[in-house]
N, C-alpha and C. Protein backbone atom coordinates (compact mmCIF):
# COMPACT_ATOMS: atom_id res chain seq x y z
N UNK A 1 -0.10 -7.27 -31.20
CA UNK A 1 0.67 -8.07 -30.25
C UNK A 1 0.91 -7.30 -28.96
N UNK A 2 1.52 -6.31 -29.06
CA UNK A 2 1.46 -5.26 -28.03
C UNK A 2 -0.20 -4.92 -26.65
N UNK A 3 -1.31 -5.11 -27.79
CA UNK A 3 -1.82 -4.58 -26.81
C UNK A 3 -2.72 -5.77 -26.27
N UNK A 4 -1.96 -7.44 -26.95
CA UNK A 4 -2.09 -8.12 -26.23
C UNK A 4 -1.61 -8.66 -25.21
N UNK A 5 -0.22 -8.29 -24.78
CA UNK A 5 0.72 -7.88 -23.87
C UNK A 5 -0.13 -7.07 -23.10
N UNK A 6 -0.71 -6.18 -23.31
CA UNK A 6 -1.16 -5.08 -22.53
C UNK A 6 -2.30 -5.63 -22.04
N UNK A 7 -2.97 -6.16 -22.39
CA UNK A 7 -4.38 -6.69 -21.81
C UNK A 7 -4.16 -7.67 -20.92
N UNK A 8 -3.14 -8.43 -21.20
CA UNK A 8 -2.74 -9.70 -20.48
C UNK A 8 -2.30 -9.31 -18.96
N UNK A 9 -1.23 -7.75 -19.10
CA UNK A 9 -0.65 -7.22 -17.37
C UNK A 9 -1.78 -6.62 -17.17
N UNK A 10 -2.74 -6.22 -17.76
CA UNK A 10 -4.13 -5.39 -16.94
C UNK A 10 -4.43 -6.41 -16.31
N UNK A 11 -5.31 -7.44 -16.78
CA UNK A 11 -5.84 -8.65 -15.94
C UNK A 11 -5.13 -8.81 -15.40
N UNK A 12 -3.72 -9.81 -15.10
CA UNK A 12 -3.02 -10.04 -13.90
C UNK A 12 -2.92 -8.82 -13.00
N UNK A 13 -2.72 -7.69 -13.19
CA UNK A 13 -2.84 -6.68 -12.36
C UNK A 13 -4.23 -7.22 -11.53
N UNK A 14 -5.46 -6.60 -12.23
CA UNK A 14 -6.64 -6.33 -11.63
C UNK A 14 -6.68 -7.88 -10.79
N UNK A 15 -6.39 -8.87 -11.20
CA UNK A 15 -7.00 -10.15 -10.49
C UNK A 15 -6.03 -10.36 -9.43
N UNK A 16 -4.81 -9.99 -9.26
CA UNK A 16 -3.89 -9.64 -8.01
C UNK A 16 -4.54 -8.80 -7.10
N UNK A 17 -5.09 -7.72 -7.49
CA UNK A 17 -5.43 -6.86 -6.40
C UNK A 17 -6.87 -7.23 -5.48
N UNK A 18 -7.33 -7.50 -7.00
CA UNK A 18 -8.74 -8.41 -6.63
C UNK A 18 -8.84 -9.20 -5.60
N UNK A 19 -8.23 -10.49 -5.31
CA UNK A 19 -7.55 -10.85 -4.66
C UNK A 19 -7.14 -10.78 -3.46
N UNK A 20 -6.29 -9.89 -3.78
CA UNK A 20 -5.50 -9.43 -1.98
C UNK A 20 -7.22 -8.36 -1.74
N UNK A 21 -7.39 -7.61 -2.26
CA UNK A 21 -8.71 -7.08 -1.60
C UNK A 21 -9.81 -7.55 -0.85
N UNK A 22 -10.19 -9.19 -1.31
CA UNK A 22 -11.57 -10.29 -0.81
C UNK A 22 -10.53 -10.42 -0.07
N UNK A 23 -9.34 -11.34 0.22
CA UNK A 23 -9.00 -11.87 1.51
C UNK A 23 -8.48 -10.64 2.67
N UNK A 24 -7.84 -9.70 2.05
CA UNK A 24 -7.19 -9.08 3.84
C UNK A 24 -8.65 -8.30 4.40
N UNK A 25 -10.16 -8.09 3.18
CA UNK A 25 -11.45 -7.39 3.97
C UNK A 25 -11.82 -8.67 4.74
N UNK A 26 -11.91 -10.12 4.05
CA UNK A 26 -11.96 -10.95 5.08
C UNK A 26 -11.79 -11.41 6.50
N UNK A 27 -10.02 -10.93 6.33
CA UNK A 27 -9.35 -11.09 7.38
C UNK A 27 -9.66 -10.02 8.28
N UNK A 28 -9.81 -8.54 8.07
CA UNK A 28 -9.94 -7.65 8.90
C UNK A 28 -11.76 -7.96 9.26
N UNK A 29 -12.72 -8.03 8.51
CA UNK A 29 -13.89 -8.22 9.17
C UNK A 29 -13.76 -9.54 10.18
N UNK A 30 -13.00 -10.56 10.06
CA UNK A 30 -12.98 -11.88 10.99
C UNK A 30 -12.87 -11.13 12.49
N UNK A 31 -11.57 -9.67 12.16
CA UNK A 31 -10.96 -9.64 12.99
C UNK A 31 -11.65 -8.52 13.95
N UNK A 32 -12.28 -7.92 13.19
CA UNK A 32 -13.57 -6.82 13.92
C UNK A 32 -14.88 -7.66 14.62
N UNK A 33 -14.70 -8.61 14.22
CA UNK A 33 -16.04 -9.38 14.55
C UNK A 33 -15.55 -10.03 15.79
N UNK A 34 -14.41 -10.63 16.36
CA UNK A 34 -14.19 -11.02 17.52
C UNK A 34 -13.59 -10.19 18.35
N UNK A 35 -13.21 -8.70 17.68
CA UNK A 35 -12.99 -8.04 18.86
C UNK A 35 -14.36 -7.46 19.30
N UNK A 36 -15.09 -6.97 18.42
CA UNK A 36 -16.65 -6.95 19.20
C UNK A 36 -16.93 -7.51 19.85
N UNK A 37 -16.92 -9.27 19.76
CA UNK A 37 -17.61 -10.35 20.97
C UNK A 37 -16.95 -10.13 22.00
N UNK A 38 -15.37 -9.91 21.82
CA UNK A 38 -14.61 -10.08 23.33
C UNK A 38 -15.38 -8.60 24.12
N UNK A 39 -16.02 -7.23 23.75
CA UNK A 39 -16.20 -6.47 24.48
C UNK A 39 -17.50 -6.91 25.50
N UNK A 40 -18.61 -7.75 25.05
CA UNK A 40 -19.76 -7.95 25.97
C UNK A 40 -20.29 -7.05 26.16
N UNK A 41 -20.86 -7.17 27.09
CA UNK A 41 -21.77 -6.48 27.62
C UNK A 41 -21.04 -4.96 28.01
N UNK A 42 -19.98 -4.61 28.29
CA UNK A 42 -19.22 -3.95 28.46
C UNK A 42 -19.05 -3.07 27.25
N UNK A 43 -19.05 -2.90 26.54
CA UNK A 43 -18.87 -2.18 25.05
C UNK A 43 -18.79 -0.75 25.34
N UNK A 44 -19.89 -0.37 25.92
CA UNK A 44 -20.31 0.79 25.88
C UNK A 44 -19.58 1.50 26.86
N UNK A 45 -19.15 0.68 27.91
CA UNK A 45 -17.81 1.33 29.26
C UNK A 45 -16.43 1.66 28.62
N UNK A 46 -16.12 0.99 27.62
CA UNK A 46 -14.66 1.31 27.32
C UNK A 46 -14.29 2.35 26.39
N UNK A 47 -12.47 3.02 27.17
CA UNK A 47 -12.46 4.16 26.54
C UNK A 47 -11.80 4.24 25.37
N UNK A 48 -12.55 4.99 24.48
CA UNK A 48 -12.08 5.35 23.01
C UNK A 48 -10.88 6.68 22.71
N UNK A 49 -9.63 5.92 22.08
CA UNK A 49 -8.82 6.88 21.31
C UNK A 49 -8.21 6.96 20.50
N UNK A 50 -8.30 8.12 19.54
CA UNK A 50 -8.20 8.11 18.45
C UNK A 50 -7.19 7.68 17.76
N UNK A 51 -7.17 6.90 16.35
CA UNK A 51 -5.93 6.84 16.02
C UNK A 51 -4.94 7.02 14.92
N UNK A 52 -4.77 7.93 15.13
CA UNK A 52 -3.39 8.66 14.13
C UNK A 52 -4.60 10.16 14.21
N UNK A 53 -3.96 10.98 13.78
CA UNK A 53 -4.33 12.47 13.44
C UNK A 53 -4.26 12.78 12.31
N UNK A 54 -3.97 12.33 10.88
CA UNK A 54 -3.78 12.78 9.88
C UNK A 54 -5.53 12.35 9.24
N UNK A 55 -5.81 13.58 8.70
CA UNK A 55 -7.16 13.65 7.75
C UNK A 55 -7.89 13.72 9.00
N UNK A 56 -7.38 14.66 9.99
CA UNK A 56 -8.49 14.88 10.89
C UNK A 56 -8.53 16.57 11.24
N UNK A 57 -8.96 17.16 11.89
CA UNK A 57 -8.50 18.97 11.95
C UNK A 57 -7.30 18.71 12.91
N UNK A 58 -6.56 19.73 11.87
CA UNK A 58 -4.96 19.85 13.21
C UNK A 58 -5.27 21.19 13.77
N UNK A 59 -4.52 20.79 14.83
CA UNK A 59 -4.80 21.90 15.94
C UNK A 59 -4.09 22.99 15.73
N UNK A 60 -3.34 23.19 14.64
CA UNK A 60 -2.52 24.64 14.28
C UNK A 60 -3.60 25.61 13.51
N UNK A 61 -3.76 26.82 13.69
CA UNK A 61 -4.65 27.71 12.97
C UNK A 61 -4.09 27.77 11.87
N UNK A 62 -2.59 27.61 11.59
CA UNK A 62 -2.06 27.94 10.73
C UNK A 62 -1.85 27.19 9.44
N UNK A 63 -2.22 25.61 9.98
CA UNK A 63 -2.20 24.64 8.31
C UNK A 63 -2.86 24.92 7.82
N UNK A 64 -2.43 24.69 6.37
CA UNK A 64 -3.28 24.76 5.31
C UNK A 64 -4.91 23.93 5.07
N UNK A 65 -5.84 24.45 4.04
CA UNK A 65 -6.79 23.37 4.14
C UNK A 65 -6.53 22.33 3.36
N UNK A 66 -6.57 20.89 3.19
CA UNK A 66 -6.37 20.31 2.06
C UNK A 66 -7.07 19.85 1.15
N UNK A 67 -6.97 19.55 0.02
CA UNK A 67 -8.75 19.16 -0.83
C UNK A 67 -8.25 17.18 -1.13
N UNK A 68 -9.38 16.86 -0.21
CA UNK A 68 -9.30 15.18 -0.16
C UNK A 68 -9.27 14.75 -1.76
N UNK A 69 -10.59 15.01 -2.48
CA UNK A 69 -9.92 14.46 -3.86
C UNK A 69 -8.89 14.50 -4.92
N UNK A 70 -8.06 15.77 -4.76
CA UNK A 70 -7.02 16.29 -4.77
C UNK A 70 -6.04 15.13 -4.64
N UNK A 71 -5.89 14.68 -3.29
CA UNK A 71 -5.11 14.27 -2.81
C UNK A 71 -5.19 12.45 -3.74
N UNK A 72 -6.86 12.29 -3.15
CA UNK A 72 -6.98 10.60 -3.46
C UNK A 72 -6.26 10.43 -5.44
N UNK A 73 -6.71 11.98 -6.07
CA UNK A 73 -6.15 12.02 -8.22
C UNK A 73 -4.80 11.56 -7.89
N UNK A 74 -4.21 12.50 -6.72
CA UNK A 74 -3.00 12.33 -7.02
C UNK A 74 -1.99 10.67 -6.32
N UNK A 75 -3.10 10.16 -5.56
CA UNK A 75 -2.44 9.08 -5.21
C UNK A 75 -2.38 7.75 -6.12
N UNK A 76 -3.74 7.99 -7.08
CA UNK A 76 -4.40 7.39 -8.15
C UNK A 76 -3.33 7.15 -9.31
N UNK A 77 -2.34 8.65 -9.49
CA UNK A 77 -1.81 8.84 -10.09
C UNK A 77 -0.41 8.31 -10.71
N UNK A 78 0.19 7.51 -9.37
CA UNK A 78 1.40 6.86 -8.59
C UNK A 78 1.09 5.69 -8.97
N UNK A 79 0.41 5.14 -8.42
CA UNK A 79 -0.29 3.84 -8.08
C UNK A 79 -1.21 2.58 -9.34
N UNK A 80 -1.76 4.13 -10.35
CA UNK A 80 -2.59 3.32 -11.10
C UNK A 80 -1.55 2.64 -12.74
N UNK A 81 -0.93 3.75 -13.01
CA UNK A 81 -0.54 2.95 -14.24
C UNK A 81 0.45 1.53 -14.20
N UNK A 82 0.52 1.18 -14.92
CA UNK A 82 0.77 -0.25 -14.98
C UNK A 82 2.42 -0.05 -14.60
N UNK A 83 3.01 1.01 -15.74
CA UNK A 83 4.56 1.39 -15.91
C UNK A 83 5.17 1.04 -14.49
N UNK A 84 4.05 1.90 -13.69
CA UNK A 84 5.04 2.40 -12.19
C UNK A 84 4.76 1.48 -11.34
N UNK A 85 3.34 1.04 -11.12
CA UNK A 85 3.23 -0.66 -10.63
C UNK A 85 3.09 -1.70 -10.62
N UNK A 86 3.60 -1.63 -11.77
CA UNK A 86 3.52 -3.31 -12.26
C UNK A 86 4.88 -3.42 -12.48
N UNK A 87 5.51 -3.12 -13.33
CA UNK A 87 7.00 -3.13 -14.10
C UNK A 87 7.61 -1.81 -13.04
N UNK A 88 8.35 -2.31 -11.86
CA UNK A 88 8.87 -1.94 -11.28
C UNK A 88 10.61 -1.56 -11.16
N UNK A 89 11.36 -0.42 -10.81
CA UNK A 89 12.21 -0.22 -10.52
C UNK A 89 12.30 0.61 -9.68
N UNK A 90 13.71 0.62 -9.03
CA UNK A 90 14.36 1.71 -7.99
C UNK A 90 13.85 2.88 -8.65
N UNK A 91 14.13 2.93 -9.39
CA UNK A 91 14.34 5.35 -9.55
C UNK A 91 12.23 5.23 -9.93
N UNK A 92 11.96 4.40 -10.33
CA UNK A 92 10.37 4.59 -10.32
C UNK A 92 9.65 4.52 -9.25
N UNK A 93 10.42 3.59 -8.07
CA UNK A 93 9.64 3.77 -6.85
C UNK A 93 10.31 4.89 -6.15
N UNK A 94 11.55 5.27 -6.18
CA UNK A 94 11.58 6.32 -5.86
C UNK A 94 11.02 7.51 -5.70
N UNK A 95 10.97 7.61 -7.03
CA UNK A 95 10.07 9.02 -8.06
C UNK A 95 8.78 8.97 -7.39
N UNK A 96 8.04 7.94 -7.21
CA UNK A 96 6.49 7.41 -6.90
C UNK A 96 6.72 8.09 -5.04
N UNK A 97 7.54 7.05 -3.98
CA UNK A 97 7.92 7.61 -3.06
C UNK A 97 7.46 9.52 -2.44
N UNK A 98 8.72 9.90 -3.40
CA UNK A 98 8.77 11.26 -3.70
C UNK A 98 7.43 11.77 -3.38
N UNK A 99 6.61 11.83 -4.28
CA UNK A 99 5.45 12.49 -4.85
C UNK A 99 4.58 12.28 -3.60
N UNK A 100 4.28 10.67 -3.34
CA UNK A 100 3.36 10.35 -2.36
C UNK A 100 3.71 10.56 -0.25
N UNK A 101 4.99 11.16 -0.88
CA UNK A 101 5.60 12.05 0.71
C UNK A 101 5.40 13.37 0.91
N UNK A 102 5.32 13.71 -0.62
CA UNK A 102 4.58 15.33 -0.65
C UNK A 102 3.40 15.05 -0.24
N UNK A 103 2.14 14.37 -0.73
CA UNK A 103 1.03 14.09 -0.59
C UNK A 103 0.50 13.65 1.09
N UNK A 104 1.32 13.34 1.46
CA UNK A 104 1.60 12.88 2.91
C UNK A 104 1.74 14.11 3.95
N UNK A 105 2.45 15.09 3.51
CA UNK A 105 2.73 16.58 4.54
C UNK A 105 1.49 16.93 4.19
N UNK A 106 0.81 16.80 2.53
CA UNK A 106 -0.52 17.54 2.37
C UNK A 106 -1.41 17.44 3.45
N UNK A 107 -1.88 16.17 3.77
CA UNK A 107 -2.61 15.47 4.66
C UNK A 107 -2.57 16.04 6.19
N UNK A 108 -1.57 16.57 6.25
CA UNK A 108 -0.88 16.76 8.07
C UNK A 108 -1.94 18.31 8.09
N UNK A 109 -2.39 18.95 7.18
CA UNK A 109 -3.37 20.21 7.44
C UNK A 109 -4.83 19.66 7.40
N UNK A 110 -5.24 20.66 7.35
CA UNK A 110 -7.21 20.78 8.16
C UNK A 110 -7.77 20.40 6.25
N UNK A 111 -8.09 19.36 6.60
CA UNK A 111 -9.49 18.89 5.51
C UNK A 111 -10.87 19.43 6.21
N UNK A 112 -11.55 19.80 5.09
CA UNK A 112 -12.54 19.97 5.23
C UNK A 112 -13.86 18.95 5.60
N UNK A 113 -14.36 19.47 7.18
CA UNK A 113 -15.12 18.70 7.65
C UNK A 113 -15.82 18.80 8.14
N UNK A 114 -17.07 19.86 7.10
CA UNK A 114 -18.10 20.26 7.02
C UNK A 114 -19.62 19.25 7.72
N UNK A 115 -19.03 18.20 6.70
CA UNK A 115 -20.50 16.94 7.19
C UNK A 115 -19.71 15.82 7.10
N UNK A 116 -20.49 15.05 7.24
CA UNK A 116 -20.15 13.71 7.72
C UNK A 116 -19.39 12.75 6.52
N UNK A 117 -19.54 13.19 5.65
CA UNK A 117 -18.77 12.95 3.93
C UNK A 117 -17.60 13.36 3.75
N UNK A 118 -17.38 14.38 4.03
CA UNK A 118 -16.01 15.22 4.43
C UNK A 118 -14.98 14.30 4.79
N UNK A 119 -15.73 14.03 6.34
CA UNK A 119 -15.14 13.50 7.32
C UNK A 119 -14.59 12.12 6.32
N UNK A 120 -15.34 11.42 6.33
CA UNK A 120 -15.42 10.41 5.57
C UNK A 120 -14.06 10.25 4.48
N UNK A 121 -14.48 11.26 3.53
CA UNK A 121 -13.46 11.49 2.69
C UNK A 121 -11.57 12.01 2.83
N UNK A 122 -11.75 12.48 4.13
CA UNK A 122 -10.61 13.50 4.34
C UNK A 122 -9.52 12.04 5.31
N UNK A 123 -10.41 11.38 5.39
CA UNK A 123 -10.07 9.50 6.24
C UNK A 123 -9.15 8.98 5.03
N UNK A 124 -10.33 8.88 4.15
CA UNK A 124 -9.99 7.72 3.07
C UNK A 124 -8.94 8.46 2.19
N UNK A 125 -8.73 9.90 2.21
CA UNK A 125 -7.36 10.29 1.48
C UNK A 125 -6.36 9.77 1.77
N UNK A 126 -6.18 10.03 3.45
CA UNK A 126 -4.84 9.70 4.21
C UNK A 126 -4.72 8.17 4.23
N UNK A 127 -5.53 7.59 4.43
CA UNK A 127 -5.54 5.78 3.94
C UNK A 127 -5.03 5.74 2.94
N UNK A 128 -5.25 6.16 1.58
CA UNK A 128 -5.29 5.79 0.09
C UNK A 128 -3.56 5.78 0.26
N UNK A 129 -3.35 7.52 1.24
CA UNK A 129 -1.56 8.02 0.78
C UNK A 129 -0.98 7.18 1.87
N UNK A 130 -1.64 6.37 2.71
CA UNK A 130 -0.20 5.67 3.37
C UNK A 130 -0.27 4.36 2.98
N UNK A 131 -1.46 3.08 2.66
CA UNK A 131 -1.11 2.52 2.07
C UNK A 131 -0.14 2.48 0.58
N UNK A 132 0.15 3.45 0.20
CA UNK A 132 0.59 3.51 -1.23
C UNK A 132 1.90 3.44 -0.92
N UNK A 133 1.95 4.55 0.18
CA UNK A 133 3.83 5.00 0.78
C UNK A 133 4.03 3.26 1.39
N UNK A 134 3.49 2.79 2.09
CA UNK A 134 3.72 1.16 2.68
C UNK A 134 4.12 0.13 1.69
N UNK A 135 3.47 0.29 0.09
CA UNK A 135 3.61 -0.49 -0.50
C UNK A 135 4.83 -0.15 -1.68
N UNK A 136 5.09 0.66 -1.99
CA UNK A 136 6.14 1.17 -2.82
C UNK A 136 7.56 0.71 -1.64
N UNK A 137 7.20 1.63 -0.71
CA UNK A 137 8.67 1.41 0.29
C UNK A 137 8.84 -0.33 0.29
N UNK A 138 8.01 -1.42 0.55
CA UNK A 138 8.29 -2.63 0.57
C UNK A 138 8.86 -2.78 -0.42
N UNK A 139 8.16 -2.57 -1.72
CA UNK A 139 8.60 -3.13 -3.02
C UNK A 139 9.99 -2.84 -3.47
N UNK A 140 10.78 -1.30 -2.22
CA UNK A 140 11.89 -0.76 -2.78
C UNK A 140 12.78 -1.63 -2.40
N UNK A 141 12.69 -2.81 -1.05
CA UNK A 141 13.43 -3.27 -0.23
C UNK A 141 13.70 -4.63 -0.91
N UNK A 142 12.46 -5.11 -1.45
CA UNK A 142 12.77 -6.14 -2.22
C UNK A 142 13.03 -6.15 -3.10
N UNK A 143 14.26 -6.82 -3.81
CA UNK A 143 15.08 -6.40 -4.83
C UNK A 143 15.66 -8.22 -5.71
N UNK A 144 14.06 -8.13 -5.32
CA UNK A 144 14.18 -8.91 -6.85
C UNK A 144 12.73 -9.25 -7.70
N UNK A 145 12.22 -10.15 -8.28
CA UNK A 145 11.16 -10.25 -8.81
C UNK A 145 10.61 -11.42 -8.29
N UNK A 146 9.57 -11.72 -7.96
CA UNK A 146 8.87 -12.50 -7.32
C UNK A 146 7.34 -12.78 -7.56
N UNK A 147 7.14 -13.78 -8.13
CA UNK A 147 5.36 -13.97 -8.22
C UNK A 147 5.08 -12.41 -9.00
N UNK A 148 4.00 -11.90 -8.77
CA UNK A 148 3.49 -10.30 -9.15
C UNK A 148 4.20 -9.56 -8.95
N UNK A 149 4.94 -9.77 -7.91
CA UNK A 149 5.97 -8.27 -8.01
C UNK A 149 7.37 -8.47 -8.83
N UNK A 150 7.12 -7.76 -9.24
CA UNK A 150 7.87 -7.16 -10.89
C UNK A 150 9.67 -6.10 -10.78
N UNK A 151 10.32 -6.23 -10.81
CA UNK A 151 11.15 -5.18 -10.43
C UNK A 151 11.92 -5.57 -12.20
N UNK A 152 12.36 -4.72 -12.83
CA UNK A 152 12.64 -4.89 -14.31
C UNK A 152 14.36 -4.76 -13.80
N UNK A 153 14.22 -4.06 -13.05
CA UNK A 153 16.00 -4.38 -12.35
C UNK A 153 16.53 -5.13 -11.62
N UNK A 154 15.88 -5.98 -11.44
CA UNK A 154 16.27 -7.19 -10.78
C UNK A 154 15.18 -8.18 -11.27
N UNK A 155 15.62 -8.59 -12.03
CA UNK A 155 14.29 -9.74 -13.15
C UNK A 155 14.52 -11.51 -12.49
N UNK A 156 15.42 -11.32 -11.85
CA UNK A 156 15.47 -12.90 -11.16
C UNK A 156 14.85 -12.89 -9.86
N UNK A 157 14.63 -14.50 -9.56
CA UNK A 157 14.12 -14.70 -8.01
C UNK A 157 15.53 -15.15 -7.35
N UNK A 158 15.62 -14.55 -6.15
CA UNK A 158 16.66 -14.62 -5.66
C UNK A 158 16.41 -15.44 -4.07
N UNK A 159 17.05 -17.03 -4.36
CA UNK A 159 16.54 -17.43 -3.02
C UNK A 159 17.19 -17.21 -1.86
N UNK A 160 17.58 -15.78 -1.63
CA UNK A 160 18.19 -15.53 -0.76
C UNK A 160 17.11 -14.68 0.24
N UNK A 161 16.28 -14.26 -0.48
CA UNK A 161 15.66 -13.44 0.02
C UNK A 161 14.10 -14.32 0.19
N UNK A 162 14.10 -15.50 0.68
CA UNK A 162 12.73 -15.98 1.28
C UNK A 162 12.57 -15.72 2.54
N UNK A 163 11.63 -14.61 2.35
CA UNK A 163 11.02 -13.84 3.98
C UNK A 163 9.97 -12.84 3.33
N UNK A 164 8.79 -12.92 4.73
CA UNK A 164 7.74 -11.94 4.36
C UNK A 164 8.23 -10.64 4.57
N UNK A 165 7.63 -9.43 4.45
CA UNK A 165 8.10 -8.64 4.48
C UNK A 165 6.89 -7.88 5.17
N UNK A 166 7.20 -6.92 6.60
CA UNK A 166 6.31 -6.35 7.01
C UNK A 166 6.35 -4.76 7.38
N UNK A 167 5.59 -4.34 6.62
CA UNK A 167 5.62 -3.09 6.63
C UNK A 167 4.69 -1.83 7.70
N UNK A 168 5.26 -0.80 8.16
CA UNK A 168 4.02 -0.03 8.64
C UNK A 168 4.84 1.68 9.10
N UNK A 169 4.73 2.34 9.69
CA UNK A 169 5.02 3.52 10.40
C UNK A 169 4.21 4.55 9.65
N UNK A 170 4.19 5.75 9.87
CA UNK A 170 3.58 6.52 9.37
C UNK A 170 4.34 8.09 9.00
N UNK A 171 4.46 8.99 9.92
CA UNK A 171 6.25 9.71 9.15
C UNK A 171 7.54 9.15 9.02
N UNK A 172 7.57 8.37 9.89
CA UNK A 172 8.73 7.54 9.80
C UNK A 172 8.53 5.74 9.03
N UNK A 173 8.53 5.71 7.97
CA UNK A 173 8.09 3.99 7.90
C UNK A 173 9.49 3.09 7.83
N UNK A 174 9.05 1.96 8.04
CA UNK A 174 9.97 0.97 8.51
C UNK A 174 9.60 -0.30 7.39
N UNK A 175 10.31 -0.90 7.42
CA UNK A 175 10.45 -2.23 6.99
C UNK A 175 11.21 -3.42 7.96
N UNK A 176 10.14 -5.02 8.00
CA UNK A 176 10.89 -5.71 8.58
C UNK A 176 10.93 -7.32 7.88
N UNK A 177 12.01 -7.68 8.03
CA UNK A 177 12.16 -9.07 7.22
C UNK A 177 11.21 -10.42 8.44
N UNK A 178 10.49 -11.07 7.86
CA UNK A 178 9.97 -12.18 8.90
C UNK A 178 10.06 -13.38 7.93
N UNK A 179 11.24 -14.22 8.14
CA UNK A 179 12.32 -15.55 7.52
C UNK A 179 11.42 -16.47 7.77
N UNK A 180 11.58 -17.15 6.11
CA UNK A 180 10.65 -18.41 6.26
C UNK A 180 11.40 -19.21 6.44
N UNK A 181 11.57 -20.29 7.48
CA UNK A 181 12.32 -21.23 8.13
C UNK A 181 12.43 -22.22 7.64
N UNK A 182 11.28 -22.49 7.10
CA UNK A 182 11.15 -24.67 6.75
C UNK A 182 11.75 -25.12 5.97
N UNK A 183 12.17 -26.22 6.09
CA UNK A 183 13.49 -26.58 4.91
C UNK A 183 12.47 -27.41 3.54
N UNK A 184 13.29 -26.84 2.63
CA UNK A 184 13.20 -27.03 1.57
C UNK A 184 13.59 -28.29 1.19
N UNK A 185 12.77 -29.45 0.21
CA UNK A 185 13.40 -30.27 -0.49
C UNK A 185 14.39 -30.63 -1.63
N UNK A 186 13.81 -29.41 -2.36
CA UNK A 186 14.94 -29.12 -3.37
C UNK A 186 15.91 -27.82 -3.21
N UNK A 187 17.25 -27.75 -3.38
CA UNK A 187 18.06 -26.95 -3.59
C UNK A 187 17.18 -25.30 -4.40
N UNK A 188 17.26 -24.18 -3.70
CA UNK A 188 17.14 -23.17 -4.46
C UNK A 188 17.46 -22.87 -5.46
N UNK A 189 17.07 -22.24 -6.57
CA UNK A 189 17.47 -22.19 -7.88
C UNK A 189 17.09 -20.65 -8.12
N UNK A 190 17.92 -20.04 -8.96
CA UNK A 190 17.36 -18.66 -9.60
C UNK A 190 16.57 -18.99 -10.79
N UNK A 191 15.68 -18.06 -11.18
CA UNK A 191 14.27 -18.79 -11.83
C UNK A 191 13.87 -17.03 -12.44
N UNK A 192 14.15 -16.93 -14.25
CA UNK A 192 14.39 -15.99 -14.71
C UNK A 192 12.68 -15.38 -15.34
N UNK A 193 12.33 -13.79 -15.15
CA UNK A 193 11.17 -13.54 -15.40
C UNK A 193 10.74 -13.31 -16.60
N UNK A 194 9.67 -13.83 -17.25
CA UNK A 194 9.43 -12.70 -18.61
C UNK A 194 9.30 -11.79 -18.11
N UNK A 195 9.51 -10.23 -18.62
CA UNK A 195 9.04 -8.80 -18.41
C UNK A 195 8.45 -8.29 -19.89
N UNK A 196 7.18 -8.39 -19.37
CA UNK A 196 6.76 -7.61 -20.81
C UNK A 196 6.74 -6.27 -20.90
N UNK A 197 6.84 -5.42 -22.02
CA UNK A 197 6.99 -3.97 -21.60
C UNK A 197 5.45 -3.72 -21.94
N UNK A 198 5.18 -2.20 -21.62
CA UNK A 198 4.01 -1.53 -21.92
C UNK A 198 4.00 -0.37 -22.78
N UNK A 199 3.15 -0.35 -23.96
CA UNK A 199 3.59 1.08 -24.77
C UNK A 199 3.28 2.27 -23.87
């Protein structure tokens, strides 16, 4: 019974992420594809700069080097089991937080960027560690349970809190509420979750 419970939050896991993965590559290729057209003929005149500095060489002699896969185990680590993101709480996103802010100063030193793989890799670390820090910090703000997101400490939907939630910064991150306006036909109701546990 258990590890039919367990098979059941893997799939909803994987087909959630699944999911959000086909539509926001969607959305971002839609969105690369018309900023290309708007450049024209012009493409090649406009000036390029870089953006953000982390997983790139810092200019101190003195940071450390960092090891990208290192970094991506340990973001893997936060992120992948079910316990910490699926069946959510405060002191677990905390804890998660924590770890992936260490992982975050890691990033601020010189990866190795030998060849073009490096490069490559020493990118997709610092991606892996700030999407993770973006998505835990949201999940800390919302404080209740909703569709896939899971909080075991707050197991109700709370219609107080209908608004998207938008996240971003990078040492400093932020959270912002964006209120869904349209009126409702029926009266809000609190609307109670199963939580299944995981061995």
């Amino acid at each position: 019974m258990q590890s039919s419970k367990s098979s059941r939050l893997i799939y909803q896991a994987v087909f959630t992420n699944a999911a959000w993965a086909i539509s926001t590559g969607q959305w971002a290729g839609e969105g690369a594809t018309a900023f290309a057209k708007s450049l024209g003929t012009h493409a090649h005149e406009r000036v390029v700069h870089p953006a953000g500095k982390t997983g790139m060489r810092s200019h101190s002699p003195t940071s450390e080097t960092f090891d990208s896969q290192a970094i991506v185990r340990g973001v893997q680590a936060e992120v992948f089991p079910l316990e910490k993101n699926y069946l959510r709480s405060e002191q677990k996103l905390l804890d998660s937080l924590a770890k992936l802010e260490t992982l975050w100063q890691q990033v601020q030193g010189n990866p190795k960027q030998d060849t073009v793989r490096d490069v490559e890799f020493s990118r997709r670390a610092a991606a892996l560690t700030a999407v993770a820090r973006w998505g835990y910090f949201s999940a800390l703000h919302r404080t209740e349970t909703r569709s896939e997101h899971i909080r075991i400490d707050y197991p109700e939907t709370d219609p107080n809190q209908r608004y998207y939630q938008a996240t971003g910064g990078l040492d400093k991150l932020w959270v912002r509420r964006d209120w869904i306006t349209d009126e409702t036909t029926k009266p809000p109701v609190f609307t109670t979750q199963t939580i299944a546990s995981v061995s």
